[in-house]
C-alpha atoms as a PDB file:
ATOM      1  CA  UNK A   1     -55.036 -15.817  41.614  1.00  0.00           C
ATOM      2  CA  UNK A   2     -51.938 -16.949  43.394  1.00  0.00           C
ATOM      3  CA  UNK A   3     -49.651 -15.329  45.378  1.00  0.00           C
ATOM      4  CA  UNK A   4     -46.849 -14.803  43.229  1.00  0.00           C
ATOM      5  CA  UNK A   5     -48.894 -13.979  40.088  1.00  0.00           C
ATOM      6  CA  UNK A   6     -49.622 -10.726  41.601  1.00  0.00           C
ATOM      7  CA  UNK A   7     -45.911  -9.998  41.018  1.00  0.00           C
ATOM      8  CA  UNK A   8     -45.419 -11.456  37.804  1.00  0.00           C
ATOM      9  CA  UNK A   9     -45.571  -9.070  35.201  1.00  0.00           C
ATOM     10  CA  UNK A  10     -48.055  -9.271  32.391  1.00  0.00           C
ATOM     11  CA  UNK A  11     -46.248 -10.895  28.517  1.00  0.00           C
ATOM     12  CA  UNK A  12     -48.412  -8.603  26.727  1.00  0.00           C
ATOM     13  CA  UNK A  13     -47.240  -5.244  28.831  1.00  0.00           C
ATOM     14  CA  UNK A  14     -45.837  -2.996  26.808  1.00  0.00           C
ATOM     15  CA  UNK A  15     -42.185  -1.912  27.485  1.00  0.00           C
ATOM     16  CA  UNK A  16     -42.391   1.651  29.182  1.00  0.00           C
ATOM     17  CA  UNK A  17     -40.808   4.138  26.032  1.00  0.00           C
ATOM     18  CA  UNK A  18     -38.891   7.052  27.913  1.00  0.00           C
ATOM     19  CA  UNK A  19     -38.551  10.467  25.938  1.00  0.00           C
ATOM     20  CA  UNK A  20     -36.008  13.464  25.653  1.00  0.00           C
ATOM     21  CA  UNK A  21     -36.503  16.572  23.708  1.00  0.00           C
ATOM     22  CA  UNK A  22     -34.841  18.932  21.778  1.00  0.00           C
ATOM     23  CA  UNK A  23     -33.034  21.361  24.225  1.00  0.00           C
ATOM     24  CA  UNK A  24     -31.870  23.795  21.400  1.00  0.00           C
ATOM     25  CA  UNK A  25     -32.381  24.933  18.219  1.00  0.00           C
ATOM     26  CA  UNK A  26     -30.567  23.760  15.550  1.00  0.00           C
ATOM     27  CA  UNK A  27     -29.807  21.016  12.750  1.00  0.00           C
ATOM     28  CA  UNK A  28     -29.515  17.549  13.521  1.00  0.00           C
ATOM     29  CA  UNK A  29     -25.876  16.097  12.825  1.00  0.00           C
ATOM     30  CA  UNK A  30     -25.275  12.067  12.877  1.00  0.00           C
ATOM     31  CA  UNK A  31     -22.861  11.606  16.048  1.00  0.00           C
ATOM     32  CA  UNK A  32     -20.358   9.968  13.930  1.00  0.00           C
ATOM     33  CA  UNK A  33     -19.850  12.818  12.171  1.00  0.00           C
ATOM     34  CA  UNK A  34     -19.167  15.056  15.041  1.00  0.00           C
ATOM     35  CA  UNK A  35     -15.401  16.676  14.757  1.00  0.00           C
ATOM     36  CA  UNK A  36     -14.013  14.775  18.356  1.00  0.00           C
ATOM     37  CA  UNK A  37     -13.550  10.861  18.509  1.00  0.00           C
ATOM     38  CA  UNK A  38     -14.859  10.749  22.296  1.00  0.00           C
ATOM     39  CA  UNK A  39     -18.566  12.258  20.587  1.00  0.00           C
ATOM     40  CA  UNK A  40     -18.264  10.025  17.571  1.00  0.00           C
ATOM     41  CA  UNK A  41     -16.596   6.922  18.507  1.00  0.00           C
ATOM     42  CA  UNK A  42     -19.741   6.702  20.734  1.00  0.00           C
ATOM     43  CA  UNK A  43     -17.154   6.655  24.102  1.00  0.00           C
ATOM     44  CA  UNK A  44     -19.215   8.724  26.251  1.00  0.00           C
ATOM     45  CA  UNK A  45     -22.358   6.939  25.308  1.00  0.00           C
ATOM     46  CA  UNK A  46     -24.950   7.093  21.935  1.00  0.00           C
ATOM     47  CA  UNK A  47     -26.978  10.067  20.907  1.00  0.00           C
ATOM     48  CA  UNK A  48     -27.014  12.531  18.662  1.00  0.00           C
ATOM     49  CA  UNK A  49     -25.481  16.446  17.723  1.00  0.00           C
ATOM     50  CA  UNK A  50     -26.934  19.572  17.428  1.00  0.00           C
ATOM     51  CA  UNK A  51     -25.778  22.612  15.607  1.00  0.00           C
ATOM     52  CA  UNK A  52     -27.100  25.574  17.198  1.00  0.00           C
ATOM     53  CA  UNK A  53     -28.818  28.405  16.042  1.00  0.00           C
ATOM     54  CA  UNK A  54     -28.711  30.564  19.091  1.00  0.00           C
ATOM     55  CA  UNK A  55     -27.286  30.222  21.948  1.00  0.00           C
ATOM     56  CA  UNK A  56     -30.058  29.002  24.846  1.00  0.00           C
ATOM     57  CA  UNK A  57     -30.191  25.679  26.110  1.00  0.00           C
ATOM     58  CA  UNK A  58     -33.940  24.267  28.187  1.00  0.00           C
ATOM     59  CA  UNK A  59     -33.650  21.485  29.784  1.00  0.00           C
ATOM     60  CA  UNK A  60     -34.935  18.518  27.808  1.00  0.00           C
ATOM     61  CA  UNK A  61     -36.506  16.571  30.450  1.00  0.00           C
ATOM     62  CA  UNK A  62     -38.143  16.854  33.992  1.00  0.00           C
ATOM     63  CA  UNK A  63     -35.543  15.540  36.249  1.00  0.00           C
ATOM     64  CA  UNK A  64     -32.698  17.183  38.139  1.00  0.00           C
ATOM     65  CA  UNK A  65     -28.868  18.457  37.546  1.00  0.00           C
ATOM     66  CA  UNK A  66     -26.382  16.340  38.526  1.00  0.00           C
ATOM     67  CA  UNK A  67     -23.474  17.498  37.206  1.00  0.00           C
ATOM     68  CA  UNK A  68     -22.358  20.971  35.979  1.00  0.00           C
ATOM     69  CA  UNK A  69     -18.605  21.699  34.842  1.00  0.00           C
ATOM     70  CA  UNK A  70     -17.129  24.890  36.124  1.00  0.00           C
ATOM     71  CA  UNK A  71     -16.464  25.689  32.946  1.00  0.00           C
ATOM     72  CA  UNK A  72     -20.366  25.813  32.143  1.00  0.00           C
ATOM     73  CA  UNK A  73     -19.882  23.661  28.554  1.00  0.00           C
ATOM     74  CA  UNK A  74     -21.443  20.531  30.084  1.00  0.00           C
ATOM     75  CA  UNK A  75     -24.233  19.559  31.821  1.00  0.00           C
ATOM     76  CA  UNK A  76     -25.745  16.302  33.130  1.00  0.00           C
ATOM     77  CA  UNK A  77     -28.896  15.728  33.714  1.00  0.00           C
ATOM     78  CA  UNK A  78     -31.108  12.948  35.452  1.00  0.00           C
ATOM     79  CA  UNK A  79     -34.646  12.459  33.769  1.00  0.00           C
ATOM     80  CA  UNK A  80     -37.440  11.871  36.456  1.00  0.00           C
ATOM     81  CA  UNK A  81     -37.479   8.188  34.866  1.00  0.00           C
ATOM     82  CA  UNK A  82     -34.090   7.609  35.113  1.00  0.00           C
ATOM     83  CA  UNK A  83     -32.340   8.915  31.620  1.00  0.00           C
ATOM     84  CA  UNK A  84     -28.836  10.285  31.929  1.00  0.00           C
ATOM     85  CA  UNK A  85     -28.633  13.173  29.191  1.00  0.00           C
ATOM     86  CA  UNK A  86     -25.032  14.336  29.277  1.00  0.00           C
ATOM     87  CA  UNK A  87     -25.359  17.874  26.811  1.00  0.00           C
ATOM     88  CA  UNK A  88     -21.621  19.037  25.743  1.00  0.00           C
ATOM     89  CA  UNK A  89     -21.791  22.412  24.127  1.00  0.00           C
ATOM     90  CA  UNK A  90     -19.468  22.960  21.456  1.00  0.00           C
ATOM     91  CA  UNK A  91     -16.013  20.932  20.575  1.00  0.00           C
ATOM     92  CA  UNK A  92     -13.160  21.423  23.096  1.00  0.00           C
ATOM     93  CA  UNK A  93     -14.826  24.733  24.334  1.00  0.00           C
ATOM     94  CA  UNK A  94     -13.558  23.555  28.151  1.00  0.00           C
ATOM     95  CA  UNK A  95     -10.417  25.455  26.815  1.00  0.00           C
ATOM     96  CA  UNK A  96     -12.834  29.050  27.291  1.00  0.00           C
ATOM     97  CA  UNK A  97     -12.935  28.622  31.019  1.00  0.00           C
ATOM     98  CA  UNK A  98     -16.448  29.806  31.710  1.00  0.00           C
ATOM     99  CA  UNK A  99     -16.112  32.446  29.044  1.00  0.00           C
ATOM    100  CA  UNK A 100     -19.419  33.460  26.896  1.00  0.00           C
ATOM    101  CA  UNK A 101     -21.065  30.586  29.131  1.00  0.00           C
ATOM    102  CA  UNK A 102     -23.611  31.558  31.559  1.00  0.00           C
ATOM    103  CA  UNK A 103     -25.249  28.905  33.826  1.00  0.00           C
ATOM    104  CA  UNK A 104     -28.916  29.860  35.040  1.00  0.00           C
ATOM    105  CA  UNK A 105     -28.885  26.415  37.188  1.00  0.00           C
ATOM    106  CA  UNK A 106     -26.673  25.159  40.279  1.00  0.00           C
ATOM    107  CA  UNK A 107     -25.610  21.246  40.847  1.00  0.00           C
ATOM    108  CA  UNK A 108     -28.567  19.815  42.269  1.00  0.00           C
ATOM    109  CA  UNK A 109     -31.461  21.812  41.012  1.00  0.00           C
ATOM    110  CA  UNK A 110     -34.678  20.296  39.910  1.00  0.00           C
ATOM    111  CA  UNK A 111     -35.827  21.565  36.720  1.00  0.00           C
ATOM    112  CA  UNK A 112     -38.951  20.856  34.498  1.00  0.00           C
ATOM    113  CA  UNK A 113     -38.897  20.102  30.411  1.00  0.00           C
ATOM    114  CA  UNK A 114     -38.440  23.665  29.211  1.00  0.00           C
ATOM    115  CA  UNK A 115     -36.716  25.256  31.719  1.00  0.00           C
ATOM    116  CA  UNK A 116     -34.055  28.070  30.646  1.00  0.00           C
ATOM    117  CA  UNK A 117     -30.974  26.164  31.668  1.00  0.00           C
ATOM    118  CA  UNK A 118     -27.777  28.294  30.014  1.00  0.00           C
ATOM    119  CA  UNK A 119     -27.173  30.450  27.619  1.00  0.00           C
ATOM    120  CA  UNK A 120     -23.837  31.200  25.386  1.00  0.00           C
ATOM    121  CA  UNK A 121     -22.860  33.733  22.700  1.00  0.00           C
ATOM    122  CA  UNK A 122     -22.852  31.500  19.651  1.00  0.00           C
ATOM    123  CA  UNK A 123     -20.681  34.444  17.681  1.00  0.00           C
ATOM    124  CA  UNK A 124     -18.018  34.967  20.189  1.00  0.00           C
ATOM    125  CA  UNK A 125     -16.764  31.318  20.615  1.00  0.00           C
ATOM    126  CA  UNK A 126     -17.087  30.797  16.758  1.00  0.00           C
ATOM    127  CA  UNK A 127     -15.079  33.906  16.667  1.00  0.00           C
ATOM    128  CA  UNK A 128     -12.543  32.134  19.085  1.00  0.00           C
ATOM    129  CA  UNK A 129     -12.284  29.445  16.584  1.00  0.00           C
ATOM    130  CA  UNK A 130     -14.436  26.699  18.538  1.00  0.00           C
ATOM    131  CA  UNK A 131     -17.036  24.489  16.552  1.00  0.00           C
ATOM    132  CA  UNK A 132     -20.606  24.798  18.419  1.00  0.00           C
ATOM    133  CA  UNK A 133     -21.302  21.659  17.543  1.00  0.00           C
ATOM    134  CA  UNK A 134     -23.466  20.308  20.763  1.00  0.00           C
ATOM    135  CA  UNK A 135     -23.646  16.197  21.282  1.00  0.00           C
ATOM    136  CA  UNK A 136     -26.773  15.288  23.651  1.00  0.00           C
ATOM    137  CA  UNK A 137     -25.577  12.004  24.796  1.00  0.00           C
ATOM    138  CA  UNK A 138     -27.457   8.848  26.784  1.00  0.00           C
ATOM    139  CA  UNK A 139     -25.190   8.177  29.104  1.00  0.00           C
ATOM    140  CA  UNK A 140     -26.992   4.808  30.341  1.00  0.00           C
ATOM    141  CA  UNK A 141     -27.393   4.199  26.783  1.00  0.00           C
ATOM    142  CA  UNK A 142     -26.607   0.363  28.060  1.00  0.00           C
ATOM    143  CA  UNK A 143     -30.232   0.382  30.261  1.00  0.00           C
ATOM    144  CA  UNK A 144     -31.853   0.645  27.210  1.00  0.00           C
ATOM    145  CA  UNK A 145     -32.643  -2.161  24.179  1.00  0.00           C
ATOM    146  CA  UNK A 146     -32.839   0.509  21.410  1.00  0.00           C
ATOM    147  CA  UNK A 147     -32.311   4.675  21.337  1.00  0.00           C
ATOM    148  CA  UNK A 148     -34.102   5.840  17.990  1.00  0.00           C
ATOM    149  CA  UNK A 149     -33.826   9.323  17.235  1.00  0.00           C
ATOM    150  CA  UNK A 150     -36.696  11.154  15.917  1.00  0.00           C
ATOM    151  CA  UNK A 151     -35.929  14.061  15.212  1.00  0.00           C
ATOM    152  CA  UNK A 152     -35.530  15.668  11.558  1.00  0.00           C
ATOM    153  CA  UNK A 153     -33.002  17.500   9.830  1.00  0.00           C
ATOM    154  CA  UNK A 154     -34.105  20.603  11.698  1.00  0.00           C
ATOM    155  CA  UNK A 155     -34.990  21.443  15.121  1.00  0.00           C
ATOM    156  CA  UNK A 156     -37.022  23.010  17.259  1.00  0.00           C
ATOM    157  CA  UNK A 157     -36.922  23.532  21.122  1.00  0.00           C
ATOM    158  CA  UNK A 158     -38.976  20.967  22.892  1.00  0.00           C
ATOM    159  CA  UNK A 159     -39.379  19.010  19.364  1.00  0.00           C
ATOM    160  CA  UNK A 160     -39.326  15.222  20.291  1.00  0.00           C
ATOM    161  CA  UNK A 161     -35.838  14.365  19.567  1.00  0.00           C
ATOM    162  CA  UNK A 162     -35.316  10.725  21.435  1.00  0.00           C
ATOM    163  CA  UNK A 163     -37.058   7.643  22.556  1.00  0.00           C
ATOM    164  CA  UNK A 164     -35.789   5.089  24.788  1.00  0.00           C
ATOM    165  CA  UNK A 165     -36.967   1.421  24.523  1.00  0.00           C
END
């Protein structure tokens, strides 16, 4: 064997499939149908929407917080492999200011698939006329040749709900 065929990788490798999983429960909405163009036009980056049915959020991936809005509605989170998850919960709910919102992690934390991450009273921001509607984007959706989603019409915390090719 040469030197530089060490290196080389193999034809017949297969490309290395990364996962995220459900981190509420809910139903599954189509991201173009989600009720803000920056969700739906696909701005932010490609995904999918959940409609919750309670109000706790796990982390959906082992990896680490990188970014946490003061306002608690948003949360980005680096997978272990390298998957941005950016997880906005409900539509415009920034306007609440931290209200019903309450963030069990800190910027920087490492947390594990499963991991109690935030929890929110689903009744009291419906009641202050906010959509809970919550897109789970792929931020680096451009590292990727294809996001499928797997998951079904409803879901299950810690379902499978994306693979990354």
């Amino acid at each position: 064997m040469g030197i530089f065929q060490r290196f080389r990788k193999k034809v017949d490798e297969p490309v290395s499939e990364k996962e995220v999983f459900v981190p509420l429960n809910g139903t599954i909405i189509a991201l173009d149908q989600v009720n803000d163009p920056l969700f739906a036009d696909h701005v932010l980056g490609d995904g999918i929407a959940i409609e919750p049915s309670d109000g706790v959020l796990v982390s959906p991936v082992d990896g680490e917080i990188t970014m946490l809005f003061d306002s608690k509605h948003a949360i980005l989170i680096k997978s272990k492999d390298g998957v941005k998850i950016f997880i906005h919960i409900g539509i415009d709910t920034v306007a609440l200011g931290g209200r019903y919102f309450r963030s069990l992690c800190k910027l920087g934390d490492r947390v594990t698939k499963g991991d109690k991450i935030m929890e929110f009273d689903c009744d009291m921001i419906r009641k202050e006329g906010y959509e809970l509607t919550t897109p789970i984007i792929i931020s680096n959706y451009n590292d990727y040749e294809e996001i499928e989603v797997v998951a079904k019409e409803q879901v299950s915390r810690l379902d499978l709900l994306m693979k990354m090719k």
